[in-house]
PDB file of N, CA and C in Angstrom:
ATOM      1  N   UNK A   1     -22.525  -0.757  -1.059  1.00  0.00           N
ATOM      2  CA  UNK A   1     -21.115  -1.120  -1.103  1.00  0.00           C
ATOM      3  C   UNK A   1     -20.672  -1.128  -2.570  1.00  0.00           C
ATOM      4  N   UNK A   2     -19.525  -0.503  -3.076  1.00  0.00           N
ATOM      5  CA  UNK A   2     -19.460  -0.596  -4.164  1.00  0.00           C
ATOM      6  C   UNK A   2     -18.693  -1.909  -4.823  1.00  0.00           C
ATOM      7  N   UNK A   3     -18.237  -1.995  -5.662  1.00  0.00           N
ATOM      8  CA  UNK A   3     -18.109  -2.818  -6.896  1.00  0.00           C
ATOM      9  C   UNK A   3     -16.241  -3.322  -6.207  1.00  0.00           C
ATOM     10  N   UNK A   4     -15.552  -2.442  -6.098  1.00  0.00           N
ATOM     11  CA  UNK A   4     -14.169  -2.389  -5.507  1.00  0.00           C
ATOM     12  C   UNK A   4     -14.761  -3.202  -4.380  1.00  0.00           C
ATOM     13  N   UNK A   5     -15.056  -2.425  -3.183  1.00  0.00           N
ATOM     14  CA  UNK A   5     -15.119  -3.104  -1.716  1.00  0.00           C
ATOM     15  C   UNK A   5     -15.369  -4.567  -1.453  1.00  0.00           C
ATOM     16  N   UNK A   6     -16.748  -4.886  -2.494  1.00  0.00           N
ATOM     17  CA  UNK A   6     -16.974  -6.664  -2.492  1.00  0.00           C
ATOM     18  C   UNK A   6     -15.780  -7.369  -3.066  1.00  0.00           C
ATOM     19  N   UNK A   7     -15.288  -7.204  -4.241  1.00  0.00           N
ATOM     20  CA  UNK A   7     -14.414  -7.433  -4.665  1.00  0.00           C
ATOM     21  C   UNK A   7     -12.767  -7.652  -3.391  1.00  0.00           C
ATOM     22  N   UNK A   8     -12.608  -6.615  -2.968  1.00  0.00           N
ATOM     23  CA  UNK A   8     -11.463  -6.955  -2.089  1.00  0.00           C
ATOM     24  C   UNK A   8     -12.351  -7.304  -0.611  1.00  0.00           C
ATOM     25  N   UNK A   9     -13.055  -7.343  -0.455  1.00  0.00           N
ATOM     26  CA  UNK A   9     -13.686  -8.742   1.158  1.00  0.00           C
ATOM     27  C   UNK A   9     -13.623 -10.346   0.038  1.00  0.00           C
ATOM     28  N   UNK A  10     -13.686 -10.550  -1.015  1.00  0.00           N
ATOM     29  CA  UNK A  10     -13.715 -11.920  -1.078  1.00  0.00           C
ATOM     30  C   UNK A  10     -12.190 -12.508  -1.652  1.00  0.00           C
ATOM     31  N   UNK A  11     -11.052 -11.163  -1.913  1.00  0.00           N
ATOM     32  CA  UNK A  11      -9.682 -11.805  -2.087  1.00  0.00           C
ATOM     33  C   UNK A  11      -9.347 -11.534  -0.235  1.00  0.00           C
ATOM     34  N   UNK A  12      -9.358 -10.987   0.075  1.00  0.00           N
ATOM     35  CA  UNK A  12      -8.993 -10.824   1.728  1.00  0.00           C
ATOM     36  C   UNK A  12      -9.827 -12.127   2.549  1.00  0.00           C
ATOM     37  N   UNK A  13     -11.135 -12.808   1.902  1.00  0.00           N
ATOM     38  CA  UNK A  13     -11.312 -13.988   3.009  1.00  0.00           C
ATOM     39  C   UNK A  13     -10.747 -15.283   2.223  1.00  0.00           C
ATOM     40  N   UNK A  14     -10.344 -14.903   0.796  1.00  0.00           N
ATOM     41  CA  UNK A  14      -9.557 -16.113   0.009  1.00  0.00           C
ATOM     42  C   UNK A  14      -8.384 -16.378  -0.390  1.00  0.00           C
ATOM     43  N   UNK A  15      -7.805 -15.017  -0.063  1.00  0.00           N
ATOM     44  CA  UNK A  15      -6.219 -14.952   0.021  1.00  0.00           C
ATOM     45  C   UNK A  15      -5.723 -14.351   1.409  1.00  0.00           C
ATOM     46  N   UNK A  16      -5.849 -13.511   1.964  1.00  0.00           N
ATOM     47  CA  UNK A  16      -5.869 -13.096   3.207  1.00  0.00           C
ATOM     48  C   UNK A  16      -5.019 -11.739   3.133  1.00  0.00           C
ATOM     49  N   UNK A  17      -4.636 -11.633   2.349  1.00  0.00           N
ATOM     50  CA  UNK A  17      -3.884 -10.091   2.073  1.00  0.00           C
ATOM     51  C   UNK A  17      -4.602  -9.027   0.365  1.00  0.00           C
ATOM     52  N   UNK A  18      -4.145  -8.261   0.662  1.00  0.00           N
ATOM     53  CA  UNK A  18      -4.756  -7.143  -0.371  1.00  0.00           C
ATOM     54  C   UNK A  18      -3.983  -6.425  -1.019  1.00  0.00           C
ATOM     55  N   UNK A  19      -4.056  -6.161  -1.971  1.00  0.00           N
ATOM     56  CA  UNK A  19      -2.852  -5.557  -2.942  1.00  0.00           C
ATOM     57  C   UNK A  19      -2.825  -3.880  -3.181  1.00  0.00           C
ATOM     58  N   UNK A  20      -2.013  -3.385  -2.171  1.00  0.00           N
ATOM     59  CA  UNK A  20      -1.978  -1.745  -2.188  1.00  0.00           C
ATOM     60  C   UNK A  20      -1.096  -0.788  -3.103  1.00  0.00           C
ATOM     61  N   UNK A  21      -1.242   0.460  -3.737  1.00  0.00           N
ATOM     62  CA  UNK A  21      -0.667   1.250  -3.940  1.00  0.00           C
ATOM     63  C   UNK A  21      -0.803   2.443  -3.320  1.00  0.00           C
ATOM     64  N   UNK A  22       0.562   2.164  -3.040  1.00  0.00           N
ATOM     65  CA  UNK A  22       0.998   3.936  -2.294  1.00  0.00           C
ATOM     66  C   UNK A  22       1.486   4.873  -3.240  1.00  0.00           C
ATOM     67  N   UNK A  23       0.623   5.898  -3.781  1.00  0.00           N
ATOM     68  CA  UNK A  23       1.261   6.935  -4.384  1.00  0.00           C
ATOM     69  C   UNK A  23       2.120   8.174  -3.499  1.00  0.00           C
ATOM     70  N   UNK A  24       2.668   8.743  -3.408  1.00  0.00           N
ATOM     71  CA  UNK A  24       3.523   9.471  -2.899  1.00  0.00           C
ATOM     72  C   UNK A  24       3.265  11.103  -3.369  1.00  0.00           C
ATOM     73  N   UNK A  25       2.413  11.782  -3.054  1.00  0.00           N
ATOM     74  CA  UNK A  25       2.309  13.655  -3.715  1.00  0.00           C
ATOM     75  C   UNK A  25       4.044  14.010  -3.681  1.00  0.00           C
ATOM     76  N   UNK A  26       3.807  15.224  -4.520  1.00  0.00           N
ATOM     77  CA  UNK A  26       4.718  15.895  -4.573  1.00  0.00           C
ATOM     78  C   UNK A  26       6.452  15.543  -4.901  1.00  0.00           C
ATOM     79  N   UNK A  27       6.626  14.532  -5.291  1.00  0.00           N
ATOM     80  CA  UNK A  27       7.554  13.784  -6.002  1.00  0.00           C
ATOM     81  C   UNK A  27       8.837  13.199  -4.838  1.00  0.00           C
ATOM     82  N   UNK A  28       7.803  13.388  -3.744  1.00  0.00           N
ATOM     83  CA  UNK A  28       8.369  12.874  -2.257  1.00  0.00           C
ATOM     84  C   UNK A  28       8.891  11.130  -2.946  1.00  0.00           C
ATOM     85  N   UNK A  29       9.729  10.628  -2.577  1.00  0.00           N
ATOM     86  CA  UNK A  29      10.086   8.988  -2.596  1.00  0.00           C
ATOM     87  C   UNK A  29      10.690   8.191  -1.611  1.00  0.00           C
ATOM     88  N   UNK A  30      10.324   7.257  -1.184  1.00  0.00           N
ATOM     89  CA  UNK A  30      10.633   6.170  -0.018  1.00  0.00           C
ATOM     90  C   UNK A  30      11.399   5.410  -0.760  1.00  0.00           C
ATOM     91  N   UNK A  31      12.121   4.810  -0.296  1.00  0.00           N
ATOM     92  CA  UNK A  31      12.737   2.985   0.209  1.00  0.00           C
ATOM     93  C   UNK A  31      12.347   2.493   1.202  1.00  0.00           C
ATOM     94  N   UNK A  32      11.601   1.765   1.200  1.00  0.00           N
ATOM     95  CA  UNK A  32      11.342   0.408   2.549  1.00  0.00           C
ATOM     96  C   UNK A  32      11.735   0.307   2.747  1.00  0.00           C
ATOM     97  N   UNK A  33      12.825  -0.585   1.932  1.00  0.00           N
ATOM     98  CA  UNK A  33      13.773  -0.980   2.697  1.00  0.00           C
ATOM     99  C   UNK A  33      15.072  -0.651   3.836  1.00  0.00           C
ATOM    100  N   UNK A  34      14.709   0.821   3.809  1.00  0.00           N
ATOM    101  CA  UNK A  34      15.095   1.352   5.141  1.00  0.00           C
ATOM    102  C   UNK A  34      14.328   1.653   6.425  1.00  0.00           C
ATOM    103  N   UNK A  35      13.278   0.987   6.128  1.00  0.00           N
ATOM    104  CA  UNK A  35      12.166   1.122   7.413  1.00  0.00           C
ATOM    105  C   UNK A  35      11.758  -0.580   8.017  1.00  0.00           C
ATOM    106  N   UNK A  36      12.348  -1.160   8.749  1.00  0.00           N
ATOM    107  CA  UNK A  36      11.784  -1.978   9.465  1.00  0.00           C
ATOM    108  C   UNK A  36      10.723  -2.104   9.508  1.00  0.00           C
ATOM    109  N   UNK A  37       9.855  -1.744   9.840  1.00  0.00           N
ATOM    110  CA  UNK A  37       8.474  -1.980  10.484  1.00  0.00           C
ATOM    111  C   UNK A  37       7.869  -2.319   8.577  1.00  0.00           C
ATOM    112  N   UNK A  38       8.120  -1.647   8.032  1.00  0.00           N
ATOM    113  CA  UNK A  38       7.154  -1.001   6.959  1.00  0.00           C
ATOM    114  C   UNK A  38       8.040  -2.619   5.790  1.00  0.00           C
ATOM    115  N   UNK A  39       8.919  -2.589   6.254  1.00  0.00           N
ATOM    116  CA  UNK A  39       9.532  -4.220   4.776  1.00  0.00           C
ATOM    117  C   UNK A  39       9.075  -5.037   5.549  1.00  0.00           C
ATOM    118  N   UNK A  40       8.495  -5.655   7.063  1.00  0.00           N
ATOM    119  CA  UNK A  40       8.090  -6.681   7.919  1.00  0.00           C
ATOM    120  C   UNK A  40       6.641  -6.784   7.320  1.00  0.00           C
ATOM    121  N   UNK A  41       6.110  -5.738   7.037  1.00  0.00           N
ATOM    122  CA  UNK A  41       4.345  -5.710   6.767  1.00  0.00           C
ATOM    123  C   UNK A  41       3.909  -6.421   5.600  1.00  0.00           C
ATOM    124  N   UNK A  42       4.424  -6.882   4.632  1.00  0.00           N
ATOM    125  CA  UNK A  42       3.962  -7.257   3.710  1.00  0.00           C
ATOM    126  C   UNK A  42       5.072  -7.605   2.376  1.00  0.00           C
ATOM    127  N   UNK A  43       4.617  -8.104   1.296  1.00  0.00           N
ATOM    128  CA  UNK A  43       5.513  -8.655   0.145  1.00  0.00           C
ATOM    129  C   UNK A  43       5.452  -7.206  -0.613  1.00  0.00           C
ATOM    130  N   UNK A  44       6.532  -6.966  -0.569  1.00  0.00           N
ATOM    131  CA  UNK A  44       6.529  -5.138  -1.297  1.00  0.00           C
ATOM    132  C   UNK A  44       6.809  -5.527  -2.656  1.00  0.00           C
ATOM    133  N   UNK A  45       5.989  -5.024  -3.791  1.00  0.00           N
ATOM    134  CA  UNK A  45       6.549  -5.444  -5.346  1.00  0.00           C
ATOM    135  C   UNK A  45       7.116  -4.494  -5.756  1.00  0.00           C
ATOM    136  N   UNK A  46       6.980  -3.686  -5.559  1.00  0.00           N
ATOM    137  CA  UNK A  46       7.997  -2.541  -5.737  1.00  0.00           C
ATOM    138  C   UNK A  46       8.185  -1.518  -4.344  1.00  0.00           C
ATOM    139  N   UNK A  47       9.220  -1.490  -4.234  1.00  0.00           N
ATOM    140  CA  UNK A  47       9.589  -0.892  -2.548  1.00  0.00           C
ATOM    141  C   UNK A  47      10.256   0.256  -2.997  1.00  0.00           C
ATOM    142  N   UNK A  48      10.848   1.162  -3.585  1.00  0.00           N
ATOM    143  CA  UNK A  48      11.239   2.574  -3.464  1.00  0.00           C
ATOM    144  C   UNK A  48      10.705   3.706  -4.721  1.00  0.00           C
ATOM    145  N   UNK A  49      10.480   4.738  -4.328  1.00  0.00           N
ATOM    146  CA  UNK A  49      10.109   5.507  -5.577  1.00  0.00           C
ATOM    147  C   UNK A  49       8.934   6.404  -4.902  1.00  0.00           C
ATOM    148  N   UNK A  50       8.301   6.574  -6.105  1.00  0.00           N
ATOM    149  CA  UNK A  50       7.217   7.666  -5.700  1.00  0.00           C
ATOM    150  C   UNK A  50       5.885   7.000  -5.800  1.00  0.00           C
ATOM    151  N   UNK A  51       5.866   5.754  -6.286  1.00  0.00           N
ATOM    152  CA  UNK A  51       4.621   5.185  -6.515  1.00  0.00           C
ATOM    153  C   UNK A  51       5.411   3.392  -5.727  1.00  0.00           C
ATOM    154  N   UNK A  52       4.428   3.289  -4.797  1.00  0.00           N
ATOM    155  CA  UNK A  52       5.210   1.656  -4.185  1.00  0.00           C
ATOM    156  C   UNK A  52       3.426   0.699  -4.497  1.00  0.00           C
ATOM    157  N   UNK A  53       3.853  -0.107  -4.372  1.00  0.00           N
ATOM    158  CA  UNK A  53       2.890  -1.749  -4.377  1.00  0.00           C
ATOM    159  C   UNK A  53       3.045  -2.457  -3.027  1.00  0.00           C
ATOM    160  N   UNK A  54       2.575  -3.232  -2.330  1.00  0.00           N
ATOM    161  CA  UNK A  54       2.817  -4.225  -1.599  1.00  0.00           C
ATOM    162  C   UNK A  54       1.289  -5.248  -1.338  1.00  0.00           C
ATOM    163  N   UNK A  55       1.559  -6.261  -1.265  1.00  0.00           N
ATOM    164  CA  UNK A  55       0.592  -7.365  -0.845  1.00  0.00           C
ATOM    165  C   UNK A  55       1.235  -7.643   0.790  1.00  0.00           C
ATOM    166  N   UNK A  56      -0.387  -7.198   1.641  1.00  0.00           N
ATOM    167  CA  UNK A  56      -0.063  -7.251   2.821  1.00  0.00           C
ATOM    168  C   UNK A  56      -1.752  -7.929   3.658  1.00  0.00           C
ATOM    169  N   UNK A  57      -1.650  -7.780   4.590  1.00  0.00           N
ATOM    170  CA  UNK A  57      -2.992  -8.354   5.942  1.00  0.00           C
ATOM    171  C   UNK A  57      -3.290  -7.381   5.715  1.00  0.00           C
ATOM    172  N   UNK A  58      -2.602  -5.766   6.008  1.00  0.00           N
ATOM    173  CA  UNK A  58      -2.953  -4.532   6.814  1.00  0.00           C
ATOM    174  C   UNK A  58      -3.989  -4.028   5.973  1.00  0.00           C
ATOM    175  N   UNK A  59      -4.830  -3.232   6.826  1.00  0.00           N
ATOM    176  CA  UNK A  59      -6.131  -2.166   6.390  1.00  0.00           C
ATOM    177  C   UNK A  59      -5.299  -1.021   5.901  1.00  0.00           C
ATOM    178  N   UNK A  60      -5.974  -0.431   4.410  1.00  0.00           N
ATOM    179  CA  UNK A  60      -5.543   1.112   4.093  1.00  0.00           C
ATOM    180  C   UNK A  60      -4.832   1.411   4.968  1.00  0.00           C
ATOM    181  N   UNK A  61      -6.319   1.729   6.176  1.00  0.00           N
ATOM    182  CA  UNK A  61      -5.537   2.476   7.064  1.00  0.00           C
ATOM    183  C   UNK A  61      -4.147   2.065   8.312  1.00  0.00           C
ATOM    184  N   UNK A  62      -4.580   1.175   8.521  1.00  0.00           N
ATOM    185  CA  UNK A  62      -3.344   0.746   9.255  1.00  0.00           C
ATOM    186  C   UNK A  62      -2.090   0.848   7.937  1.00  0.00           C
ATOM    187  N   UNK A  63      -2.243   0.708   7.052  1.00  0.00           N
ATOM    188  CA  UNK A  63      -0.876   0.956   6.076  1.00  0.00           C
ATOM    189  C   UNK A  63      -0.612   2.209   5.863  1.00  0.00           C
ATOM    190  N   UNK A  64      -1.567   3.048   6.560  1.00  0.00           N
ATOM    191  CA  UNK A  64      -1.233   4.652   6.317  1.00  0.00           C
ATOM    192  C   UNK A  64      -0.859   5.285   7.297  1.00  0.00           C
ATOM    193  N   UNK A  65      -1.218   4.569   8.726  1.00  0.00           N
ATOM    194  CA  UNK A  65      -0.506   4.978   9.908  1.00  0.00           C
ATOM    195  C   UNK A  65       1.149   3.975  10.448  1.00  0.00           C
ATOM    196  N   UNK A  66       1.280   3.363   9.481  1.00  0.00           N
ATOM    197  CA  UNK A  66       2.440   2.859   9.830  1.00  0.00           C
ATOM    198  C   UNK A  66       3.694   3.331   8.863  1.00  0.00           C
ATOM    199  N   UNK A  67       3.145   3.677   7.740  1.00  0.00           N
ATOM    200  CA  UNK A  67       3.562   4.475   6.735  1.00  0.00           C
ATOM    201  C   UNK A  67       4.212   6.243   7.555  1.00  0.00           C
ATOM    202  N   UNK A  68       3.005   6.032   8.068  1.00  0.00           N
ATOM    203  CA  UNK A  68       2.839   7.797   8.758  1.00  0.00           C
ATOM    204  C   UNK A  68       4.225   7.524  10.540  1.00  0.00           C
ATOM    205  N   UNK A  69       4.182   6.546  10.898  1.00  0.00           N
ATOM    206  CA  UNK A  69       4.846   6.623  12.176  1.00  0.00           C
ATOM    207  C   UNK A  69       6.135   6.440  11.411  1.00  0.00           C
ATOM    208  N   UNK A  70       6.350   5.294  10.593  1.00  0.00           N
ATOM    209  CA  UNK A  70       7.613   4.943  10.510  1.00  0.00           C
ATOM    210  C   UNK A  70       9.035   6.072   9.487  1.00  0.00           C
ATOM    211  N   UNK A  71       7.905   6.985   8.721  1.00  0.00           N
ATOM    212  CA  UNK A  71       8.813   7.928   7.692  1.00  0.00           C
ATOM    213  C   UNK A  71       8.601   9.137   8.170  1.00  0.00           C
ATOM    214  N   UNK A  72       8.147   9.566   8.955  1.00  0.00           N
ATOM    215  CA  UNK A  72       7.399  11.059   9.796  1.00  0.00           C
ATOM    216  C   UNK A  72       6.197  11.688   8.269  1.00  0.00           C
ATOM    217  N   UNK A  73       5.824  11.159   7.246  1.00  0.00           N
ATOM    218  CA  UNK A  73       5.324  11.959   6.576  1.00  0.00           C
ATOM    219  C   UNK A  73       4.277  11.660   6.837  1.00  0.00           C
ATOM    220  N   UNK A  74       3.447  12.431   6.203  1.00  0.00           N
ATOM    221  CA  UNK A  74       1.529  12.897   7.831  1.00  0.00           C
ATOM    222  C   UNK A  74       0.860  11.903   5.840  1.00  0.00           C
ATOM    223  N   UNK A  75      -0.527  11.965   6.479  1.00  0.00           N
ATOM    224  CA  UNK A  75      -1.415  11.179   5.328  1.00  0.00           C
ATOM    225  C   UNK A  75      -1.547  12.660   3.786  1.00  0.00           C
ATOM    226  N   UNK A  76      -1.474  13.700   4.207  1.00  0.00           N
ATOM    227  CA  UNK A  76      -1.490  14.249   3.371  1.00  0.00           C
ATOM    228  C   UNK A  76      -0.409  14.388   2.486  1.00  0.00           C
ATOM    229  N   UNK A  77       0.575  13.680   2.331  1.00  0.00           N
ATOM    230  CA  UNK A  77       1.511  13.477   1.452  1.00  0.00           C
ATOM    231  C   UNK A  77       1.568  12.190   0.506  1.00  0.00           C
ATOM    232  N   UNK A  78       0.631  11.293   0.520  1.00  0.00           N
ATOM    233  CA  UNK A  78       0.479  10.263  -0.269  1.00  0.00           C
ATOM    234  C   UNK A  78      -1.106   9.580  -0.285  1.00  0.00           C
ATOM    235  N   UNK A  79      -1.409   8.615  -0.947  1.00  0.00           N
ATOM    236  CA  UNK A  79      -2.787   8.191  -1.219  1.00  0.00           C
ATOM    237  C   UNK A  79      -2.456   6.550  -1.368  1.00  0.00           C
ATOM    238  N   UNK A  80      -3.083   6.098  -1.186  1.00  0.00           N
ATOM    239  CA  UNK A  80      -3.334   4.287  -0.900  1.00  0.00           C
ATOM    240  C   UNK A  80      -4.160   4.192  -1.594  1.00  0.00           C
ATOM    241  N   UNK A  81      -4.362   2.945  -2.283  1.00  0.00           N
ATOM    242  CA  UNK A  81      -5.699   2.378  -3.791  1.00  0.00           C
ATOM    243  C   UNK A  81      -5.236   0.942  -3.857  1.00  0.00           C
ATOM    244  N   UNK A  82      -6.412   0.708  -3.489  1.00  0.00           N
ATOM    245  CA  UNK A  82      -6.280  -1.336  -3.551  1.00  0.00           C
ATOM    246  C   UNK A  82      -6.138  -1.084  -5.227  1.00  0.00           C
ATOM    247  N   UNK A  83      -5.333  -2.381  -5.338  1.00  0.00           N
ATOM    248  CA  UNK A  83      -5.113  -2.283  -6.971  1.00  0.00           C
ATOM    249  C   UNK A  83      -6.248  -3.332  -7.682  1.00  0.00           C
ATOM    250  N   UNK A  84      -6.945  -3.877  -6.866  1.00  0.00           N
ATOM    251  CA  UNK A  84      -7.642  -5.122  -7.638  1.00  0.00           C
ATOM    252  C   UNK A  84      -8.641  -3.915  -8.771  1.00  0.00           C
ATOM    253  N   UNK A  85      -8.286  -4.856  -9.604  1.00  0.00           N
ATOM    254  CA  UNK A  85      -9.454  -4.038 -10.873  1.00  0.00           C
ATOM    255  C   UNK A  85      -8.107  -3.087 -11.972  1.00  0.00           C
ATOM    256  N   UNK A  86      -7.067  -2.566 -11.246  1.00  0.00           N
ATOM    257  CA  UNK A  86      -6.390  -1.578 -11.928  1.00  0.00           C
ATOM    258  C   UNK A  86      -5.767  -2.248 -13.052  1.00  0.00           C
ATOM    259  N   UNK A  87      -5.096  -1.719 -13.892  1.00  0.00           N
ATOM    260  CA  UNK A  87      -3.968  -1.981 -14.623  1.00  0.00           C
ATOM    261  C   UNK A  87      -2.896  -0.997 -14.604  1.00  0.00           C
ATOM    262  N   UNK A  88      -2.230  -2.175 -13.776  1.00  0.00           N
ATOM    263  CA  UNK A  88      -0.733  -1.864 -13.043  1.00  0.00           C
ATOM    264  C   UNK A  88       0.183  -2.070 -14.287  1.00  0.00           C
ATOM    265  N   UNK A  89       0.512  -1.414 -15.125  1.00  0.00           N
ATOM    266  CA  UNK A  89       1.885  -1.453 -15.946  1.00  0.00           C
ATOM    267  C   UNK A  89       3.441  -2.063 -15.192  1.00  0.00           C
ATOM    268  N   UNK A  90       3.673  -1.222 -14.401  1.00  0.00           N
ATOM    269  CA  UNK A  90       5.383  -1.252 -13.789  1.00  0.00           C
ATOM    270  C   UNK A  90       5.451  -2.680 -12.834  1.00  0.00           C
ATOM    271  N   UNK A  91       4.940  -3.462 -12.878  1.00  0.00           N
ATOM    272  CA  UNK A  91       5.075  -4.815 -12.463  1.00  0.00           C
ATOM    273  C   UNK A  91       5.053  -5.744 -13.185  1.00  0.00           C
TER     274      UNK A  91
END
């Protein structure tokens, strides 16, 4: 298991949510805040653009299939990265 994974199982059993970035390929950009489902899921720190944040419960993947139902864009148009460890500038 690597170094990331332990790291986010002991903020997920001590905080209970996980801190995601959604990058967006191809200079594609969302607003949440026009998607119901997707502003209900979690504390979005930054919600529109080409690169989003949110602290949520959801798994990657469940944030990539709700991502994927709620905007029609398929997984090959963006990438998800727990941020623990990163240095996040734009927040």
């Amino acid at each position: 298991m690597a170094i990331i994974d332990k790291i986010n199982k002991v903020l997920e059993k001590e905080f209970g949510t996980v801190d995601l970035i959604v990058n967006l390929k191809d200079d594609k950009e969302i607003n949440v805040t026009e998607y119901e489902e997707l502003k209900k899921c979690g504390k979005w720190l930054k919600a529109s653009g080409t690169i989003l944040r949110v602290e949520t419960e959801l798994s990657e993947k469940k944030l990539a299939a709700l991502i994927c139902k709620e905007t029609k864009l398929t997984e090959d148009d963006f990438t998800i990265t727990n941020a623990a460890g990163l240095y996040i500038p734009f927040v």
